[in-house]
PDB file of N, CA and C in Angstrom:
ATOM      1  N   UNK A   1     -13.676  -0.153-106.183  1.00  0.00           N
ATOM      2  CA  UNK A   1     -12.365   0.356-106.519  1.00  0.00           C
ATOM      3  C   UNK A   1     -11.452  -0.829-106.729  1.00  0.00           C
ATOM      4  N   UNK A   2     -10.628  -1.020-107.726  1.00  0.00           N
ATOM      5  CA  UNK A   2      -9.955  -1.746-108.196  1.00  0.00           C
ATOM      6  C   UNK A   2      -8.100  -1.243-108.175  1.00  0.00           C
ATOM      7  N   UNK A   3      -7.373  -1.892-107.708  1.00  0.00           N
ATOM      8  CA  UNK A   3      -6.134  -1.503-107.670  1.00  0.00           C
ATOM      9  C   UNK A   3      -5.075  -2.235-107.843  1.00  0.00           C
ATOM     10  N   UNK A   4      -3.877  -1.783-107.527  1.00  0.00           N
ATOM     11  CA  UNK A   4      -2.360  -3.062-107.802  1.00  0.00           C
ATOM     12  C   UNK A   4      -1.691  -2.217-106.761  1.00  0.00           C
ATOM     13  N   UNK A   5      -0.946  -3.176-105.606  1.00  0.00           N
ATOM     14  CA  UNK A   5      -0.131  -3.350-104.922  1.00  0.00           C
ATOM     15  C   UNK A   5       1.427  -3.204-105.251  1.00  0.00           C
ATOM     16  N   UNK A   6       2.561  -2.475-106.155  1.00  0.00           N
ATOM     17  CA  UNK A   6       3.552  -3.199-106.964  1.00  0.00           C
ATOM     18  C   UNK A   6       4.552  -3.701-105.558  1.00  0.00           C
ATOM     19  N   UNK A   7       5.283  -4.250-106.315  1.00  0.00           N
ATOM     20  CA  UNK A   7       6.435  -4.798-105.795  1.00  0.00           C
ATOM     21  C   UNK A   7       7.191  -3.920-104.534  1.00  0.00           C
ATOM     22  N   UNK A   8       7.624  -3.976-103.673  1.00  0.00           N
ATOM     23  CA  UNK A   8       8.380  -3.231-102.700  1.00  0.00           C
ATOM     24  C   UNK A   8       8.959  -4.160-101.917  1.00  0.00           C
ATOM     25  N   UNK A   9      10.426  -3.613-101.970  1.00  0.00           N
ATOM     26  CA  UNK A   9      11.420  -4.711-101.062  1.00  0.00           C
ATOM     27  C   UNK A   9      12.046  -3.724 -99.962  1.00  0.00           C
ATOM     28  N   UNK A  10      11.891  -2.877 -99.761  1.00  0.00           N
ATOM     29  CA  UNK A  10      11.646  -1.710 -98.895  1.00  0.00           C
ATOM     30  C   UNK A  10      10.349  -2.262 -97.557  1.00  0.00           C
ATOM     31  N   UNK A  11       9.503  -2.701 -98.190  1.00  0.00           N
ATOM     32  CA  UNK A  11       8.535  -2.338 -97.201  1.00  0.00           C
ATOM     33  C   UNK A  11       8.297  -3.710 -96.758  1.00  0.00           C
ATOM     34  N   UNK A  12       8.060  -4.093 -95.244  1.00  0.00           N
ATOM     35  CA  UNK A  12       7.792  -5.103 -94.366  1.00  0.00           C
ATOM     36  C   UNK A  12       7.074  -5.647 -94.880  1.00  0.00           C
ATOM     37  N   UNK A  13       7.165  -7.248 -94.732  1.00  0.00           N
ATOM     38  CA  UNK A  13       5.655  -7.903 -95.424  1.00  0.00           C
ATOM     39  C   UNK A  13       5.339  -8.304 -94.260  1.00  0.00           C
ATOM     40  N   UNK A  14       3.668  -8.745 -94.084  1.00  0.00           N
ATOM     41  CA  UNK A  14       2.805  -9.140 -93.250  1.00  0.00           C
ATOM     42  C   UNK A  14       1.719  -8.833 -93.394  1.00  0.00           C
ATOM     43  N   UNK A  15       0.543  -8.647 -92.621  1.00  0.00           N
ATOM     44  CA  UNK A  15      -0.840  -7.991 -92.711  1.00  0.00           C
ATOM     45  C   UNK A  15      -0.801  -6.840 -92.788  1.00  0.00           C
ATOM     46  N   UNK A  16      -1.440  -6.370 -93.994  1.00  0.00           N
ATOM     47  CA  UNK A  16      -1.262  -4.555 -93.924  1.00  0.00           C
ATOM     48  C   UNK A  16      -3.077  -4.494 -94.451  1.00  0.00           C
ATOM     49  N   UNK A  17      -3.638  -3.287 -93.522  1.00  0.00           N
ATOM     50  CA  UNK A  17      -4.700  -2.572 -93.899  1.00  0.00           C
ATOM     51  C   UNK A  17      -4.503  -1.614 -94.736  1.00  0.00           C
ATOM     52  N   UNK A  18      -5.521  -1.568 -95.705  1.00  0.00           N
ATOM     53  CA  UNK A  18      -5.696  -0.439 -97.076  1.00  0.00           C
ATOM     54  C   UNK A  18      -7.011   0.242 -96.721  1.00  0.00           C
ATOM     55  N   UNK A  19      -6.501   1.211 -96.390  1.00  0.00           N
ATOM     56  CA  UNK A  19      -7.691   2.441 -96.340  1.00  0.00           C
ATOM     57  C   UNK A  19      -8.134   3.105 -97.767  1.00  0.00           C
ATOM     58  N   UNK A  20      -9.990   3.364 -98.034  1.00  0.00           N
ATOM     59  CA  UNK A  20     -10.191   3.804 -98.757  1.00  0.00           C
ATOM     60  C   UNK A  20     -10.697   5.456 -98.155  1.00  0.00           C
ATOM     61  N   UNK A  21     -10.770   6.647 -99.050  1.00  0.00           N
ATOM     62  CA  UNK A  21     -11.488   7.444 -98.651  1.00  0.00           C
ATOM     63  C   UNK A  21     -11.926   7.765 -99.730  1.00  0.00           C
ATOM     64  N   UNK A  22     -13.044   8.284-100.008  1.00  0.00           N
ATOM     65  CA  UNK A  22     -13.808   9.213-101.360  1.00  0.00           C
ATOM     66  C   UNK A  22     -14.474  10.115-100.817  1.00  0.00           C
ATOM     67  N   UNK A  23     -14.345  10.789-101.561  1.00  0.00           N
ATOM     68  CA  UNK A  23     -14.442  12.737-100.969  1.00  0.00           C
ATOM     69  C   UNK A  23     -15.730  12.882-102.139  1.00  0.00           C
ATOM     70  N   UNK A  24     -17.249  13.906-101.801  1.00  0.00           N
ATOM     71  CA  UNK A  24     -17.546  14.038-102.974  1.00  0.00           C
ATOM     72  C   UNK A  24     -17.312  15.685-103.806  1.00  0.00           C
ATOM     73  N   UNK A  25     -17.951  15.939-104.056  1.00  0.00           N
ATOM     74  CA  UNK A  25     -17.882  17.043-104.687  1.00  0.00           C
ATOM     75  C   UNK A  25     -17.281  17.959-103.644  1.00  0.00           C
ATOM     76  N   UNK A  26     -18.233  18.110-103.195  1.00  0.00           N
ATOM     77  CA  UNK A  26     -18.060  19.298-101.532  1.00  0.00           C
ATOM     78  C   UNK A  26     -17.618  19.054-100.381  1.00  0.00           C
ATOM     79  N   UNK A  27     -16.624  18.046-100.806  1.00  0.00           N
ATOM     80  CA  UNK A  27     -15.352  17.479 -99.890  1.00  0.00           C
ATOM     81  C   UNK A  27     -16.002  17.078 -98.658  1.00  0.00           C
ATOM     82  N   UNK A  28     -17.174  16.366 -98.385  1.00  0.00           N
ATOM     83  CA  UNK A  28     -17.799  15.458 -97.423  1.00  0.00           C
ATOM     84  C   UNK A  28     -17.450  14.018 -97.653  1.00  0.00           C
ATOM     85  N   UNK A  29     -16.831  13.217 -96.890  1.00  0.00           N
ATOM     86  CA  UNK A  29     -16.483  12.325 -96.940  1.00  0.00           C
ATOM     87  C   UNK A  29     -17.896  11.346 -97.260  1.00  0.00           C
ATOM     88  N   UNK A  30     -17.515  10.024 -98.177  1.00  0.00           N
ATOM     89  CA  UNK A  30     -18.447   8.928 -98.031  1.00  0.00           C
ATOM     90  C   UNK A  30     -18.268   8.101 -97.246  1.00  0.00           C
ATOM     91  N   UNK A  31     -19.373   7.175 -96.775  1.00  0.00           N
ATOM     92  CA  UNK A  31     -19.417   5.985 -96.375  1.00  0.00           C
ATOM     93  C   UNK A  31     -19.029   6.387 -95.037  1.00  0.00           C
ATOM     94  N   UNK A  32     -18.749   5.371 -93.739  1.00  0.00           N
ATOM     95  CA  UNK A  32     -18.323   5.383 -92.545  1.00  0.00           C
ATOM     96  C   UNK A  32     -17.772   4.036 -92.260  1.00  0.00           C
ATOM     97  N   UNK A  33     -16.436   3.974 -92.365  1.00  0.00           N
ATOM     98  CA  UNK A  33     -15.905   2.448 -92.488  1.00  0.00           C
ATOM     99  C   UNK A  33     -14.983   2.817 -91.360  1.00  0.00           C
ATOM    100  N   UNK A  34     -14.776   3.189 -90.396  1.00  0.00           N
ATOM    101  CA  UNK A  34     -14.258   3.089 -89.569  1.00  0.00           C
ATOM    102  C   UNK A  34     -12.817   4.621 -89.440  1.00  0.00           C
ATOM    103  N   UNK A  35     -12.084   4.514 -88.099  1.00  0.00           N
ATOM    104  CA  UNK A  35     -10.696   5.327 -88.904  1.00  0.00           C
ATOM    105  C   UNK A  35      -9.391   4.606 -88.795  1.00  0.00           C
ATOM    106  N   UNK A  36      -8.424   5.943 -88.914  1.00  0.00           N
ATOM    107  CA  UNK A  36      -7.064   5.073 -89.010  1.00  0.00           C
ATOM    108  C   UNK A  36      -6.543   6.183 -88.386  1.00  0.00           C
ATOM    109  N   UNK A  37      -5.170   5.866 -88.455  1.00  0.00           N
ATOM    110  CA  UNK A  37      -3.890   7.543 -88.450  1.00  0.00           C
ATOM    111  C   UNK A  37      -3.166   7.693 -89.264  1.00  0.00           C
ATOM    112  N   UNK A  38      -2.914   9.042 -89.713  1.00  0.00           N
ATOM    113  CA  UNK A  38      -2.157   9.502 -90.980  1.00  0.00           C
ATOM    114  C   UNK A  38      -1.897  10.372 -90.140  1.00  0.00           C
ATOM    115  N   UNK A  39      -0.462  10.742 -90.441  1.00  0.00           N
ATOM    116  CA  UNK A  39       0.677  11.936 -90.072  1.00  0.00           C
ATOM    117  C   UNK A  39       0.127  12.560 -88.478  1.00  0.00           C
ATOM    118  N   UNK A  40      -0.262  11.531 -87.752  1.00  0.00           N
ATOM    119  CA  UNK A  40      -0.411  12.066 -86.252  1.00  0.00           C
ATOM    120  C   UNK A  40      -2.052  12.164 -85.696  1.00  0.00           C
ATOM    121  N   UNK A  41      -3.049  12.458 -87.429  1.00  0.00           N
ATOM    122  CA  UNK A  41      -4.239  12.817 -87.202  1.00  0.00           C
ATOM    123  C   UNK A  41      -4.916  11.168 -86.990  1.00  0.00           C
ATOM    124  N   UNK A  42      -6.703  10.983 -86.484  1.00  0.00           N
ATOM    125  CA  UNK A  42      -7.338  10.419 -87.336  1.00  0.00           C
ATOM    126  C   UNK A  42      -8.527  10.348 -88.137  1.00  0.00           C
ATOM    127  N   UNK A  43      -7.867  10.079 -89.036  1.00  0.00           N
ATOM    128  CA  UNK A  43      -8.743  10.086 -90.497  1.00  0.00           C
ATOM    129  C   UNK A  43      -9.957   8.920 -90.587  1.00  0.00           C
ATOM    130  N   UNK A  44     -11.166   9.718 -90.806  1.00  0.00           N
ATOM    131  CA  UNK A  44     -12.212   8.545 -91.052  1.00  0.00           C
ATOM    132  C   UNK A  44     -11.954   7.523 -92.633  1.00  0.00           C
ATOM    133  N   UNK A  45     -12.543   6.844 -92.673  1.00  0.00           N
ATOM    134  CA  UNK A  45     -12.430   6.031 -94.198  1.00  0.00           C
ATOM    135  C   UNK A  45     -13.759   5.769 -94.569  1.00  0.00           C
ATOM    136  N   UNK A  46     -13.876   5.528 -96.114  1.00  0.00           N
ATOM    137  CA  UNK A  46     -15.029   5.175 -96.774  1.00  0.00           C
ATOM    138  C   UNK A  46     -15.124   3.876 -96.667  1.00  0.00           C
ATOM    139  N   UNK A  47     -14.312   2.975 -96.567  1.00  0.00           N
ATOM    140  CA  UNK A  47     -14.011   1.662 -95.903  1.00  0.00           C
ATOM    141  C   UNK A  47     -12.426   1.088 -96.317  1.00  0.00           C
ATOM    142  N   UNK A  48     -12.218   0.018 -96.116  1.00  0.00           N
ATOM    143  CA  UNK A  48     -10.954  -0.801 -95.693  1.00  0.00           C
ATOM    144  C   UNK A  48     -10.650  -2.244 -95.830  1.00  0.00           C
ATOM    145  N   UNK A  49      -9.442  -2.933 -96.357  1.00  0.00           N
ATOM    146  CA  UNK A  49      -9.190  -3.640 -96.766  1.00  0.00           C
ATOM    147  C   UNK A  49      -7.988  -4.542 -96.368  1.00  0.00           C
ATOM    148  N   UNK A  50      -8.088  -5.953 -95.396  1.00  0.00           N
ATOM    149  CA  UNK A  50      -6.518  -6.298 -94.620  1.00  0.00           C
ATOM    150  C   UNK A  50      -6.645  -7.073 -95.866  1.00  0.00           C
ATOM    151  N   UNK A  51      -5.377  -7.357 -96.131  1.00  0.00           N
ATOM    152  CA  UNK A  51      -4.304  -8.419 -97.153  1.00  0.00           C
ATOM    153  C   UNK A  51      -3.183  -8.928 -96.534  1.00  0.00           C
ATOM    154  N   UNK A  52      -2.351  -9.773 -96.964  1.00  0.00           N
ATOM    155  CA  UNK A  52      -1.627 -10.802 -97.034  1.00  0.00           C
ATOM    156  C   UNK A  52      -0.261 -10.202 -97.599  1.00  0.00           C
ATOM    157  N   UNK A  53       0.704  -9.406 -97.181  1.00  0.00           N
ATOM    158  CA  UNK A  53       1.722  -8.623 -98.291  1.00  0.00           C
ATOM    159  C   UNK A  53       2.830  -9.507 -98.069  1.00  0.00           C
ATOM    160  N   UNK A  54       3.442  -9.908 -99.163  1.00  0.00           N
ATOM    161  CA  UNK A  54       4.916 -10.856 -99.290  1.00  0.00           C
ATOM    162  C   UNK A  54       5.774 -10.191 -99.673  1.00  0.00           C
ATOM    163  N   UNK A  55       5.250  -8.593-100.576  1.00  0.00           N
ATOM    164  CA  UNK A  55       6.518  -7.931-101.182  1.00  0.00           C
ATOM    165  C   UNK A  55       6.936  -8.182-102.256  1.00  0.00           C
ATOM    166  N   UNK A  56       5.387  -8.907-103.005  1.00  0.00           N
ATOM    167  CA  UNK A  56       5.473  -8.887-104.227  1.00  0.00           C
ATOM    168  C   UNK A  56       4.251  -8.815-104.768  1.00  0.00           C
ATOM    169  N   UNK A  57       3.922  -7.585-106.119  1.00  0.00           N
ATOM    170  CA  UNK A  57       3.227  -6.896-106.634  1.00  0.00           C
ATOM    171  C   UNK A  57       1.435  -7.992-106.646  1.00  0.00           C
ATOM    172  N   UNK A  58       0.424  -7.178-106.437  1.00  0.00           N
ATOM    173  CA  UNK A  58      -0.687  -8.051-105.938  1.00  0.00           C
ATOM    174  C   UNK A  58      -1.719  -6.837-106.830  1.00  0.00           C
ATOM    175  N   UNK A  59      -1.978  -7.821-107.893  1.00  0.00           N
ATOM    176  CA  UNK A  59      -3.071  -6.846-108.457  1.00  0.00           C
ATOM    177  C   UNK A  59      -4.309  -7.394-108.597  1.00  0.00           C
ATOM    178  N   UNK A  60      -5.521  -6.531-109.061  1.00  0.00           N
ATOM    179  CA  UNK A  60      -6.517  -6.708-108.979  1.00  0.00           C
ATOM    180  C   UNK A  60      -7.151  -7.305-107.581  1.00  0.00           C
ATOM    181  N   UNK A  61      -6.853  -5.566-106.883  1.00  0.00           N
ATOM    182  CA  UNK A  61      -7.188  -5.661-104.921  1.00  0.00           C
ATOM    183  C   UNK A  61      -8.371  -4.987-105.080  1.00  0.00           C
ATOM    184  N   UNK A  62      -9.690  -5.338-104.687  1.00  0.00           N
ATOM    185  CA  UNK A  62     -10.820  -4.097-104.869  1.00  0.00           C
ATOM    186  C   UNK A  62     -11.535  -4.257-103.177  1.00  0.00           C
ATOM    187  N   UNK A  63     -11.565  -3.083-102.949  1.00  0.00           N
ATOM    188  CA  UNK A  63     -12.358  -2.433-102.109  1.00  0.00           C
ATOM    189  C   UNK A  63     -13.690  -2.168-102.539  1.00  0.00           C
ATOM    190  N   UNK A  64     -14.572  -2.907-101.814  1.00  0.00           N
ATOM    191  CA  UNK A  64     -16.490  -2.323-102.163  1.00  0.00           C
ATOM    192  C   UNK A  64     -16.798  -1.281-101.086  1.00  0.00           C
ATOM    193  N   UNK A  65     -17.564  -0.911-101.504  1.00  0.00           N
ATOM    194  CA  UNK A  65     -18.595   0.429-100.867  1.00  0.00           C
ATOM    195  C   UNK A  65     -19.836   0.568-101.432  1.00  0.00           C
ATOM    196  N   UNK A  66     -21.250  -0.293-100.581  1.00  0.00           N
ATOM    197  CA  UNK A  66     -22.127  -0.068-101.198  1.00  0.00           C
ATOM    198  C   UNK A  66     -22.351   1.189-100.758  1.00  0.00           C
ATOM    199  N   UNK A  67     -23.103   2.147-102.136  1.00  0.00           N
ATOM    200  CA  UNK A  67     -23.398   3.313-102.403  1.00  0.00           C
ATOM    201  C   UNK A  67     -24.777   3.415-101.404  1.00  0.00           C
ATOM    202  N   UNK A  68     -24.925   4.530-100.126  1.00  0.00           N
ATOM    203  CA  UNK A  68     -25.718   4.760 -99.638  1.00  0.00           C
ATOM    204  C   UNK A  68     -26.577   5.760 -99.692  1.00  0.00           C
ATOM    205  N   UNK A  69     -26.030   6.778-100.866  1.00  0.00           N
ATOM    206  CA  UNK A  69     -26.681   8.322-100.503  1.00  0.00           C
ATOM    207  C   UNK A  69     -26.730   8.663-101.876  1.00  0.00           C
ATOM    208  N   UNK A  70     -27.047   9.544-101.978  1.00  0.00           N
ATOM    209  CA  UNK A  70     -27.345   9.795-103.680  1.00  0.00           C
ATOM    210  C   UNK A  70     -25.801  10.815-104.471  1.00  0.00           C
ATOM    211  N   UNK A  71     -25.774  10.434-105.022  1.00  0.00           N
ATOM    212  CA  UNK A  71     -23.932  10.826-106.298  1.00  0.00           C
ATOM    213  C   UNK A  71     -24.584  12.049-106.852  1.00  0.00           C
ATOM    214  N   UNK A  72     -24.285  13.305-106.276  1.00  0.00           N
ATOM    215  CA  UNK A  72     -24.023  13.998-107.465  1.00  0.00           C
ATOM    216  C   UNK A  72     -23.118  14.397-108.305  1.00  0.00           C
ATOM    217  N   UNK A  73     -23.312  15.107-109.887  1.00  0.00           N
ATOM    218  CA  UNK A  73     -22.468  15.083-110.583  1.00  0.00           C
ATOM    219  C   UNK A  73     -21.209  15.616-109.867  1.00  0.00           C
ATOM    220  N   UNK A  74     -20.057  16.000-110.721  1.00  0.00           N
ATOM    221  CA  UNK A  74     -18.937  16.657-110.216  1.00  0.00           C
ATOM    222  C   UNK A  74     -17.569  15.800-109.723  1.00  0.00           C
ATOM    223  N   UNK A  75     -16.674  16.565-109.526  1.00  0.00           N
ATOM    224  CA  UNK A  75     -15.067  15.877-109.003  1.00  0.00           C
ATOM    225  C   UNK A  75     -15.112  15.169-107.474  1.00  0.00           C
ATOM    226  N   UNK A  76     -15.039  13.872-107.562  1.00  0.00           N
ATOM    227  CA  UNK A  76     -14.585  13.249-106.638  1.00  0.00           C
ATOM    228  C   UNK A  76     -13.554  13.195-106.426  1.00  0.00           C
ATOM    229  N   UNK A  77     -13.107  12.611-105.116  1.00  0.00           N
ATOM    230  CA  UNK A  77     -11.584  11.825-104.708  1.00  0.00           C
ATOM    231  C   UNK A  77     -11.498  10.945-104.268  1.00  0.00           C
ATOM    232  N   UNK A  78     -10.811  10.233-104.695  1.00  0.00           N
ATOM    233  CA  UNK A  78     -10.416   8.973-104.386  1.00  0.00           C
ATOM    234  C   UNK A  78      -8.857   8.712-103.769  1.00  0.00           C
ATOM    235  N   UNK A  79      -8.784   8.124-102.482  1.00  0.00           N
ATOM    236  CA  UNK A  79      -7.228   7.934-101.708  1.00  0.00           C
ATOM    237  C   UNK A  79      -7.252   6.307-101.158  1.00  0.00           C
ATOM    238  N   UNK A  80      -6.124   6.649-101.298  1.00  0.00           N
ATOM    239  CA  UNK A  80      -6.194   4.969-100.509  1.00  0.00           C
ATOM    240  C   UNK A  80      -4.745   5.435 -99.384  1.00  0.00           C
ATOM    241  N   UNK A  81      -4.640   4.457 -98.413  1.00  0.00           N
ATOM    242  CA  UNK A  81      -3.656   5.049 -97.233  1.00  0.00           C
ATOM    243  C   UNK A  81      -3.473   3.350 -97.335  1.00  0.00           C
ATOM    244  N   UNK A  82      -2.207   3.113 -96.371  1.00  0.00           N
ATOM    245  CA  UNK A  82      -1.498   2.024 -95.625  1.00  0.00           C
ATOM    246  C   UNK A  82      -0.548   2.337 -95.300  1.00  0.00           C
ATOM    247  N   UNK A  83      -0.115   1.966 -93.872  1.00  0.00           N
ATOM    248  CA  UNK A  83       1.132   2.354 -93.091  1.00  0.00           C
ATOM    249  C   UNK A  83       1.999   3.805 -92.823  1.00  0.00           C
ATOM    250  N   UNK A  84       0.296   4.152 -92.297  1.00  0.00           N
ATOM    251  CA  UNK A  84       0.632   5.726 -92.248  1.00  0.00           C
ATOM    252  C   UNK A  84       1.652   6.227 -93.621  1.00  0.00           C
ATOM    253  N   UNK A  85       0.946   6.422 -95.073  1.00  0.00           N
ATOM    254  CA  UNK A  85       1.577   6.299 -95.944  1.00  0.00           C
ATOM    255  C   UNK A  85       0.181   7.028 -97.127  1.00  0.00           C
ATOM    256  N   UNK A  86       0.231   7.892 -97.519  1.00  0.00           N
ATOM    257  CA  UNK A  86      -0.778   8.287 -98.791  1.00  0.00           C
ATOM    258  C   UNK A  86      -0.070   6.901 -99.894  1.00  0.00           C
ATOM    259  N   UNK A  87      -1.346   6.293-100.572  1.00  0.00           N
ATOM    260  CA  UNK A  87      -0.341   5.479-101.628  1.00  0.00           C
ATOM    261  C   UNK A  87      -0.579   5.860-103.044  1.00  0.00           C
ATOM    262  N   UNK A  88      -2.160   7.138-102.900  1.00  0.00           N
ATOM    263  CA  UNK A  88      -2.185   7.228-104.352  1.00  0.00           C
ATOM    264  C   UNK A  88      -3.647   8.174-104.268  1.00  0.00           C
ATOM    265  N   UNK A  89      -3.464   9.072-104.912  1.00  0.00           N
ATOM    266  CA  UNK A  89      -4.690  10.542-104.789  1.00  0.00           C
ATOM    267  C   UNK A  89      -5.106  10.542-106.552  1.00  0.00           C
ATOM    268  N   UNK A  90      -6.480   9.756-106.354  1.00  0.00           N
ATOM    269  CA  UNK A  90      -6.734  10.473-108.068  1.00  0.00           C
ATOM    270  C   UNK A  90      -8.310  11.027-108.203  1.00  0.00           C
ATOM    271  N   UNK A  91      -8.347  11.726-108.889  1.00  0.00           N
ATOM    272  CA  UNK A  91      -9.990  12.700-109.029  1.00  0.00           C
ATOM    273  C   UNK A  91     -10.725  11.856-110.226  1.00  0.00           C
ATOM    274  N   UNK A  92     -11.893  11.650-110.113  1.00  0.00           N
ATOM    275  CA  UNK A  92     -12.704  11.626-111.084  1.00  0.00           C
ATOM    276  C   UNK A  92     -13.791  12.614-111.461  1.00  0.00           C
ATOM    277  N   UNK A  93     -14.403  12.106-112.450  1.00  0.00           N
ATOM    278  CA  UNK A  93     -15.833  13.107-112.728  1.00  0.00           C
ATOM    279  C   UNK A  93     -16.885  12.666-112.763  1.00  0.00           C
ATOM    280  N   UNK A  94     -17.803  12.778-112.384  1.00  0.00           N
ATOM    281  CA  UNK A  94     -19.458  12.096-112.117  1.00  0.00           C
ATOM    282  C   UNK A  94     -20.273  12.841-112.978  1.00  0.00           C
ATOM    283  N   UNK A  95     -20.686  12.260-113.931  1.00  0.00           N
ATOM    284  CA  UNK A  95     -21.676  13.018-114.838  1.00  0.00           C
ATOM    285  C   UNK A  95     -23.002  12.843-114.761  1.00  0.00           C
ATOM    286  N   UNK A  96     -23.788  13.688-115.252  1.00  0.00           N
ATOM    287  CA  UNK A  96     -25.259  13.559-115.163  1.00  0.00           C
ATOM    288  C   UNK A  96     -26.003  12.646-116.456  1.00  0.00           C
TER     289      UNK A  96
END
């Protein structure tokens, strides 16, 4: 997974962890990278990513996940979290 950080002068700089999650078809989570907390709960991750944040835009951030189990076709999800914070929910499609 490949991403961009933008700019925020709002938000604290320092070490911040980036949570990945990917959901597959039948909303079973991948991978086992550890958890976190979101809105009180905690949430497992597909894995995770600390960085360096200054509070200014940082692109091309990628998170790996070697693939352990077999992909079937269909809608994934893809999330990423930091600072008890959703930063971005997008679906793909897995074809045969």
């Amino acid at each position: 997974m490949t991403f961009t950080i933008p700019q925020n002068n709002s938000t604290p700089v320092g070490e911040k962890t980036i949570y990945l999650r990917i959901t597959n078809p039948e909303g079973a989570l991948l991978g086992a990278g550890g958890t976190f907390n979101f809105e009180g709960a905690s949430l497992q991750c597909t894995a995770r990513k600390t960085i360096e944040y200054a509070g200014e835009e940082i692109g091309g951030l990628r998170i790996y996940w070697d693939v352990n189990t077999t992909l079937t076709p269909g809608d994934y999800t893809v999330e990423l979290f930091a600072d008890n914070f959703r930063l971005i929910s997008r679906r793909f499609t897995l074809r045969k």
